[in-house]
Protein backbone atom coordinates (compact mmCIF):
# COMPACT_ATOMS: atom_id res chain seq x y z
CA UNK A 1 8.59 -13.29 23.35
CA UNK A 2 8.50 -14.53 27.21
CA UNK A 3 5.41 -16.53 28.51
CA UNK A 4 4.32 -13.53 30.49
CA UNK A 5 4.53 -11.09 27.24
CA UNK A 6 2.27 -13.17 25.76
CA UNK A 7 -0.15 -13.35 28.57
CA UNK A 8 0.00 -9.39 28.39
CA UNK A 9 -0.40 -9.53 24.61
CA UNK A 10 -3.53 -11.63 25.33
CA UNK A 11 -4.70 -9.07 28.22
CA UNK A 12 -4.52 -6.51 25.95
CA UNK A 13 -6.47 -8.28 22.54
CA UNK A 14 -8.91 -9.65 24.87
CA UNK A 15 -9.34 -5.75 26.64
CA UNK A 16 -8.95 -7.45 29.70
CA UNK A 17 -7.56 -6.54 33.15
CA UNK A 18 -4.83 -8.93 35.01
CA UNK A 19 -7.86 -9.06 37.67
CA UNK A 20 -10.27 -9.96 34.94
CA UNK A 21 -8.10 -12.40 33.54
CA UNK A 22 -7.29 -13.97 36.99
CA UNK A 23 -11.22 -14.83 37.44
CA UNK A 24 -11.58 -16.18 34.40
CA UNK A 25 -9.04 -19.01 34.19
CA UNK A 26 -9.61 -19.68 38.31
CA UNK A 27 -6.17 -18.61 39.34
CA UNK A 28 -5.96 -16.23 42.53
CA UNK A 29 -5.33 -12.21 41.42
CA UNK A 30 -1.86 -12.40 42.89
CA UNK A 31 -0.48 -15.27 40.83
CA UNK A 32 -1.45 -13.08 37.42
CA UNK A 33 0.30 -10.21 38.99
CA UNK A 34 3.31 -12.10 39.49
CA UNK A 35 2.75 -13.72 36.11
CA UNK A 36 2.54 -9.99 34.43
CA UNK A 37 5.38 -8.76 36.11
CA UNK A 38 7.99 -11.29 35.21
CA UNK A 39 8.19 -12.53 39.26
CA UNK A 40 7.02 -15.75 38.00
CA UNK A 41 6.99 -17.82 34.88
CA UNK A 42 3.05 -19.35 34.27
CA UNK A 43 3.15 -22.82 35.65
CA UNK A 44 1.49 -25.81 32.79
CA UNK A 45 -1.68 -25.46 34.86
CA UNK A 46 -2.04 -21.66 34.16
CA UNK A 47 -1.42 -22.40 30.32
CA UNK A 48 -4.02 -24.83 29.89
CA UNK A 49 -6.46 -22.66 32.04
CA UNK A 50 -5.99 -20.13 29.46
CA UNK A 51 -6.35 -22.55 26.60
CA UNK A 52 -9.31 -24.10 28.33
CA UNK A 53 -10.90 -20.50 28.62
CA UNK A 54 -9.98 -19.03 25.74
CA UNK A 55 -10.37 -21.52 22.86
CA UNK A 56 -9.68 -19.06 19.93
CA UNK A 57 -5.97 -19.02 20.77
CA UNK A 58 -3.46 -21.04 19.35
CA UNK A 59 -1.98 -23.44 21.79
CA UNK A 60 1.18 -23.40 19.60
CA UNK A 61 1.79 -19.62 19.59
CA UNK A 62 1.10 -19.81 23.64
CA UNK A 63 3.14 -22.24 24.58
CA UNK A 64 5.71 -22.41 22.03
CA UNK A 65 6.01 -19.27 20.46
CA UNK A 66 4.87 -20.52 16.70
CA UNK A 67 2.57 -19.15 14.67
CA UNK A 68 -0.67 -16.77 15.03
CA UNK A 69 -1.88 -15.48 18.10
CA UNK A 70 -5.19 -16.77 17.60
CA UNK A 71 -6.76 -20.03 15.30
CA UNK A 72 -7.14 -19.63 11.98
CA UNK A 73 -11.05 -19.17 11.06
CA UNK A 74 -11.10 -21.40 8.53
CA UNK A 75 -11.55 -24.73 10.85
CA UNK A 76 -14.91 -24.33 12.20
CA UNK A 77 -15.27 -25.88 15.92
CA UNK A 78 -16.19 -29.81 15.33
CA UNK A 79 -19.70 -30.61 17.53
CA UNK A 80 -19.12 -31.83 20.56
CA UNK A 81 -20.16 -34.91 21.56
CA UNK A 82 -23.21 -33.17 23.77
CA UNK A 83 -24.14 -30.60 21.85
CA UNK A 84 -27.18 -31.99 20.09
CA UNK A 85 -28.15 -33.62 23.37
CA UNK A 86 -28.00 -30.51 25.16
CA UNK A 87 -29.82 -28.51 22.38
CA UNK A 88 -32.88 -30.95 22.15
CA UNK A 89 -33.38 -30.71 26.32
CA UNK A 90 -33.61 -26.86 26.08
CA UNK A 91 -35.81 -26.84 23.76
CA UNK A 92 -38.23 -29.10 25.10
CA UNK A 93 -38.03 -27.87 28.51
CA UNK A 94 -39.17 -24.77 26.82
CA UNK A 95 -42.13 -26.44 25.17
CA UNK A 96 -42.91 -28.63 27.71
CA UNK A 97 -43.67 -26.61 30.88
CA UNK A 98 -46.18 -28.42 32.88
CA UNK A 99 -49.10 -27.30 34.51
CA UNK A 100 -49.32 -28.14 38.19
CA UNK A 101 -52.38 -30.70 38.30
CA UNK A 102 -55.70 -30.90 40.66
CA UNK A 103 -55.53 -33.84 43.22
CA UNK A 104 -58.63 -36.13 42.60
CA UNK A 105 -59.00 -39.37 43.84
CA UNK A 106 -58.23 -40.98 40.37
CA UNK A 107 -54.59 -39.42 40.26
CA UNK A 108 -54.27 -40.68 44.14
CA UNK A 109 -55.56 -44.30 43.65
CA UNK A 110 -53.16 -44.06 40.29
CA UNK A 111 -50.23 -43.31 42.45
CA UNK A 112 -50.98 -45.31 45.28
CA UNK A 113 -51.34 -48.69 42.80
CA UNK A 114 -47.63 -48.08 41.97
CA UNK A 115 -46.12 -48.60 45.00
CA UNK A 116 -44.75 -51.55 45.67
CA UNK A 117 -44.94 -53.09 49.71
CA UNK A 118 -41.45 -54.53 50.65
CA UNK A 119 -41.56 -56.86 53.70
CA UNK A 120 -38.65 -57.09 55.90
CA UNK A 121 -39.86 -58.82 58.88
CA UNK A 122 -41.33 -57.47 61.94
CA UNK A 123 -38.57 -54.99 63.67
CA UNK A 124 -38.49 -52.55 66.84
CA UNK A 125 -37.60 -48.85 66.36
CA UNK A 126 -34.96 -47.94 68.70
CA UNK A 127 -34.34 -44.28 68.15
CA UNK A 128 -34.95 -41.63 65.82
CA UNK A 129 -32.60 -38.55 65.61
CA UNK A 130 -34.31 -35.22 64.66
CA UNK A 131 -31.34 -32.70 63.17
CA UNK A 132 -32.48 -28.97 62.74
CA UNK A 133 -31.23 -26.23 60.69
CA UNK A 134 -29.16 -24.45 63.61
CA UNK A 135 -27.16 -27.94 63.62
CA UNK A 136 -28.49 -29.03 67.31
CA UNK A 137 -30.92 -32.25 67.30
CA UNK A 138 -33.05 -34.04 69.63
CA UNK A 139 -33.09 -37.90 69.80
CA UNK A 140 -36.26 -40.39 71.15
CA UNK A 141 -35.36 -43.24 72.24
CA UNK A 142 -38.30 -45.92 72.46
CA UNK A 143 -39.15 -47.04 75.47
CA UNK A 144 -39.66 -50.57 76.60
């Protein structure tokens, strides 16, 4: 079986279209038409995009012809090295929404006590350069 039967094979298990396929593994439409119709052979980069997004098939069978189409069910994906990481923030951005809070002079004198003054010696302000969102800007220059 060629490279680009098996890509069809997987097309056709996965009930996708060459389009569909193409915008999943981040290769343009016209390289998985080429691909599917035997113009070109799928580079190393196009296999491992496949592999990458479609981690129930066998890398064996894709790239080497060997074995099942997909992985055997029997090895359970190992946790990543995130995963419980990534689990605990959800969750407690769930439970934790804050509430937006009332100034009051308390919270302001709190926040103000924080801050820290850093002293850099007296210096002269020369220009400052205002950019807006059409991209144009305005400078002032200070004036002796």
């Amino acid at each position: 079986m060629t490279d680009s039967e098996k890509i069809v094979k997987l097309l056709e298990r996965e009930n996708l279209t060459a389009k569909q396929c193409a915008d999943i593994i981040g290769i343009t439409r016209s390289s998985m038409s080429h691909i599917i119709n035997g113009r070109n052979n799928p580079s190393l980069d196009v296999m491992r995009k496949i592999l990458e997004n479609f981690p129930n098939i066998n890398p064996e069978w894709l790239i080497l012809g060997k074995g099942e189409m997909y992985r055997q069910k029997s090895n359970p994906r190992e946790p990543g090295l995130f995963d419980n990481i990534i689990e605990t923030n959800s969750l407690s951005d769930e439970n934790n929404e804050k509430q937006p809070q009332k100034a009051t002079d308390e919270n302001i004198s709190t926040v103000n006590s924080d801050r820290e003054t850093i002293s850099v010696g007296y210096q002269n302000i020369k220009s400052i350069i205002v950019f807006f969102s059409d991209n144009t800007y305005e400078e002032f220059k200070h004036s002796n």
